[in-house]
C-alpha atoms as a PDB file:
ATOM      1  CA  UNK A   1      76.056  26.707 -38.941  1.00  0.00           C
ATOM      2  CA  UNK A   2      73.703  29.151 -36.624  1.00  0.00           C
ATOM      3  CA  UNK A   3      72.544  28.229 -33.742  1.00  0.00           C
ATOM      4  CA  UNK A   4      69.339  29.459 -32.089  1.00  0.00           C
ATOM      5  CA  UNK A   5      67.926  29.123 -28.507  1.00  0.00           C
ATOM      6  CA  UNK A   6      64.376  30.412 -27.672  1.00  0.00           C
ATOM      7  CA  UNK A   7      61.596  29.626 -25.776  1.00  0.00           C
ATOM      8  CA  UNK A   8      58.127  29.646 -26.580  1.00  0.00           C
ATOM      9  CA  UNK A   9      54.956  27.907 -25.706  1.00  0.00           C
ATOM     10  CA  UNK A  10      53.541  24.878 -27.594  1.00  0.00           C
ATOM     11  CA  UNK A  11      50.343  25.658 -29.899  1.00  0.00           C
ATOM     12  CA  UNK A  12      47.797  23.594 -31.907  1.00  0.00           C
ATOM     13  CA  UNK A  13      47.171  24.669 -35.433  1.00  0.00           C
ATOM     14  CA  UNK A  14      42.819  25.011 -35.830  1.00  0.00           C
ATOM     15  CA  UNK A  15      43.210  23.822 -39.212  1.00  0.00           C
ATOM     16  CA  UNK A  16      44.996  20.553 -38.620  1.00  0.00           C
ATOM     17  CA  UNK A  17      43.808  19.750 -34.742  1.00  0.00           C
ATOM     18  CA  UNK A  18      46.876  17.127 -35.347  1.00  0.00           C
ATOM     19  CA  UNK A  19      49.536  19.622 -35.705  1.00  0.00           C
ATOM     20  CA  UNK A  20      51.418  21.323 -32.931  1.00  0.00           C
ATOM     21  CA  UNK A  21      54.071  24.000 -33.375  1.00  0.00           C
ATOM     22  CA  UNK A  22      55.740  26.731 -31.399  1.00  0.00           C
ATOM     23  CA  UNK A  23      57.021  29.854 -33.064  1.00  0.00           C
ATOM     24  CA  UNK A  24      60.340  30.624 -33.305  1.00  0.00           C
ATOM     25  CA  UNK A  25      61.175  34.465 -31.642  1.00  0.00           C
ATOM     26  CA  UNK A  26      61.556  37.578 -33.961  1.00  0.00           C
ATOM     27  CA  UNK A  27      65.204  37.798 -33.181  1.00  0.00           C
ATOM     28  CA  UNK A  28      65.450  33.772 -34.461  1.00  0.00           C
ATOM     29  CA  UNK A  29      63.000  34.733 -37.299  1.00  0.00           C
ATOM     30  CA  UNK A  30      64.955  37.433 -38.412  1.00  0.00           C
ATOM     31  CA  UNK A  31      68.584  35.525 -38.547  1.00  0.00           C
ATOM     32  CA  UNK A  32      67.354  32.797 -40.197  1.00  0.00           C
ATOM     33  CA  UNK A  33      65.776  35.342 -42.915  1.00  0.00           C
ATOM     34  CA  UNK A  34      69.130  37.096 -43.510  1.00  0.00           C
ATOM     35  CA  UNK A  35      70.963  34.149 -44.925  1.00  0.00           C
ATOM     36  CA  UNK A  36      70.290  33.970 -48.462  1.00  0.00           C
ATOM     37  CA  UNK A  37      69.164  30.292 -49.626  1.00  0.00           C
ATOM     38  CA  UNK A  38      68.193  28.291 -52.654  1.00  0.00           C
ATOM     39  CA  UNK A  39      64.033  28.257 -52.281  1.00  0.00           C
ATOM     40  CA  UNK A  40      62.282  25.237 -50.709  1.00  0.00           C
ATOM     41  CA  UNK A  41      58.595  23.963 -51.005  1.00  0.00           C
ATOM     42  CA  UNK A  42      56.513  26.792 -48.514  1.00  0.00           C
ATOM     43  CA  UNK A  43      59.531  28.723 -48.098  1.00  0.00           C
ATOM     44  CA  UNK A  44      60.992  26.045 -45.206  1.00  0.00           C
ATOM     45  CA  UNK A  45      64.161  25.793 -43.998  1.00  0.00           C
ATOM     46  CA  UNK A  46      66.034  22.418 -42.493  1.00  0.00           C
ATOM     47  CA  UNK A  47      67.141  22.570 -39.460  1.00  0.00           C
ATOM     48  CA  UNK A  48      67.932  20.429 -36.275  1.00  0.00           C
ATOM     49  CA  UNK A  49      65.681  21.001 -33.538  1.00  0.00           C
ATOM     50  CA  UNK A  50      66.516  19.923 -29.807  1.00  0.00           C
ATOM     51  CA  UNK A  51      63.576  20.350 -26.789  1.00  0.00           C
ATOM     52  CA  UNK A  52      64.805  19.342 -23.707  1.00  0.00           C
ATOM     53  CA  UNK A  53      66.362  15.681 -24.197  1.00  0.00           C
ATOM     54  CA  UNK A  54      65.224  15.313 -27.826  1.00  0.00           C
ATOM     55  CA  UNK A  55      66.916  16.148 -31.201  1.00  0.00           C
ATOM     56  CA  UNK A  56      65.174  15.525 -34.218  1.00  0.00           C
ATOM     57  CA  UNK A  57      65.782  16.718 -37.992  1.00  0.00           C
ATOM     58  CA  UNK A  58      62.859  18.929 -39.754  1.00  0.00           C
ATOM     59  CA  UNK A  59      62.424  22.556 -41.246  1.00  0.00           C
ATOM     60  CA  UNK A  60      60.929  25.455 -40.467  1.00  0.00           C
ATOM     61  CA  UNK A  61      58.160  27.583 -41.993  1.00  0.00           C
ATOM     62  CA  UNK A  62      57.304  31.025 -42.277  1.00  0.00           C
ATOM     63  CA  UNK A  63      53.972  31.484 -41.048  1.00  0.00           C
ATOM     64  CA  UNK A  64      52.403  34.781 -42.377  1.00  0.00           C
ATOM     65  CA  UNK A  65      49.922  35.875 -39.801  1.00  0.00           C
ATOM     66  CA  UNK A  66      52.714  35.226 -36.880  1.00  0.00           C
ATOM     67  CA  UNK A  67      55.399  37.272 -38.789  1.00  0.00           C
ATOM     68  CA  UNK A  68      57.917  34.593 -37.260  1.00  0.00           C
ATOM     69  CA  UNK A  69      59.059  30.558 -38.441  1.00  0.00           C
ATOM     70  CA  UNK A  70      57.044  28.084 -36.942  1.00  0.00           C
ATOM     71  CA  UNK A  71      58.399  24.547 -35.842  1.00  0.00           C
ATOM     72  CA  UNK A  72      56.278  21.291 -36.379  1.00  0.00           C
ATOM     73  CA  UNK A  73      56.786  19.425 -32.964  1.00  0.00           C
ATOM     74  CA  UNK A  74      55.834  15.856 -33.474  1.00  0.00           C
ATOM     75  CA  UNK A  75      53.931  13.707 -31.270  1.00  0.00           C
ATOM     76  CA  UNK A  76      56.996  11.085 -30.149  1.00  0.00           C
ATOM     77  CA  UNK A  77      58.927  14.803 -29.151  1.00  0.00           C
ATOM     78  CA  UNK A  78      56.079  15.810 -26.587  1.00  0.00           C
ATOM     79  CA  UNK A  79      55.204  12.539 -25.351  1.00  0.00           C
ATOM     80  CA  UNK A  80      59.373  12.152 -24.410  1.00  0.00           C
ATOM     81  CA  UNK A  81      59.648  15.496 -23.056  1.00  0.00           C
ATOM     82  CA  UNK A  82      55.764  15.859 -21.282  1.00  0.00           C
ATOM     83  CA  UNK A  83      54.494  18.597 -23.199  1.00  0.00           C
ATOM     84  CA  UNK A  84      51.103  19.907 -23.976  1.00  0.00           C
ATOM     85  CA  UNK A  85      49.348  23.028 -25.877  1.00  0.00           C
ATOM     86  CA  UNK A  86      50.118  26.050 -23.523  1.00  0.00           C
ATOM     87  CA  UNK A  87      53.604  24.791 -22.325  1.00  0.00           C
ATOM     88  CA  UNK A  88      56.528  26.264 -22.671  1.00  0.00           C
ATOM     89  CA  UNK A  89      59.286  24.765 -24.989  1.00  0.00           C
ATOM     90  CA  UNK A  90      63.141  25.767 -24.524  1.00  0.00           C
ATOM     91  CA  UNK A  91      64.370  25.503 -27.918  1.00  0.00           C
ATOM     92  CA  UNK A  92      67.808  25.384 -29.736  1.00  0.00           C
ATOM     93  CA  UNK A  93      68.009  25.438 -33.473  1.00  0.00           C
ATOM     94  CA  UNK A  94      70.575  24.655 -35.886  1.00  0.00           C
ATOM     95  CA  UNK A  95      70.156  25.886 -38.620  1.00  0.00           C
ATOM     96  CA  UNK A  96      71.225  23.519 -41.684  1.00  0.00           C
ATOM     97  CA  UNK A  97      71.437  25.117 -45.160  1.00  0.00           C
END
């Protein structure tokens, strides 16, 4: 299993004023490209996501116009760890498959 740590800030997606995500680093990106998988709806990849206190299950996404994965962070994760668009998020990923 890989494990990644990053930090990034938290961003709202304009299309979906519901949805907030950070994006994973280019180093991050780029391991969790070079492992060849079986393909996925939009190219996502599960993984287990930990921000400060909280560890939740989810995948990743490539996001074209970043060049990077992005991570869906769900309401119940920054309500429990205080966060809001512009903060930063310390991040650790496992990657699953």
């Amino acid at each position: 299993m890989t494990t990644l740590r990053f930090t990034a800030d938290l961003w709202r997606w304009e299309a979906q004023s519901g949805w907030f995500f950070v994006t994973v680093g280019d180093d991050a990106s780029a391991s969790i490209r070079e492992v060849p998988r079986p393909p996925r709806g939009f190219g996502s990849v599960r993984v287990r996501a930990t921000v400060g206190g909280t560890t939740w299950t989810t995948s990743v996404f490539p996001d074209s116009t970043r060049g990077a994965y992005v991570l869906p962070v769900k309401k119940a994760v920054r309500r429990a760890e205080g966060l809001d668009e512009g903060d930063p998020a310390d991040v650790v990923l496992e990657v699953l498959e």
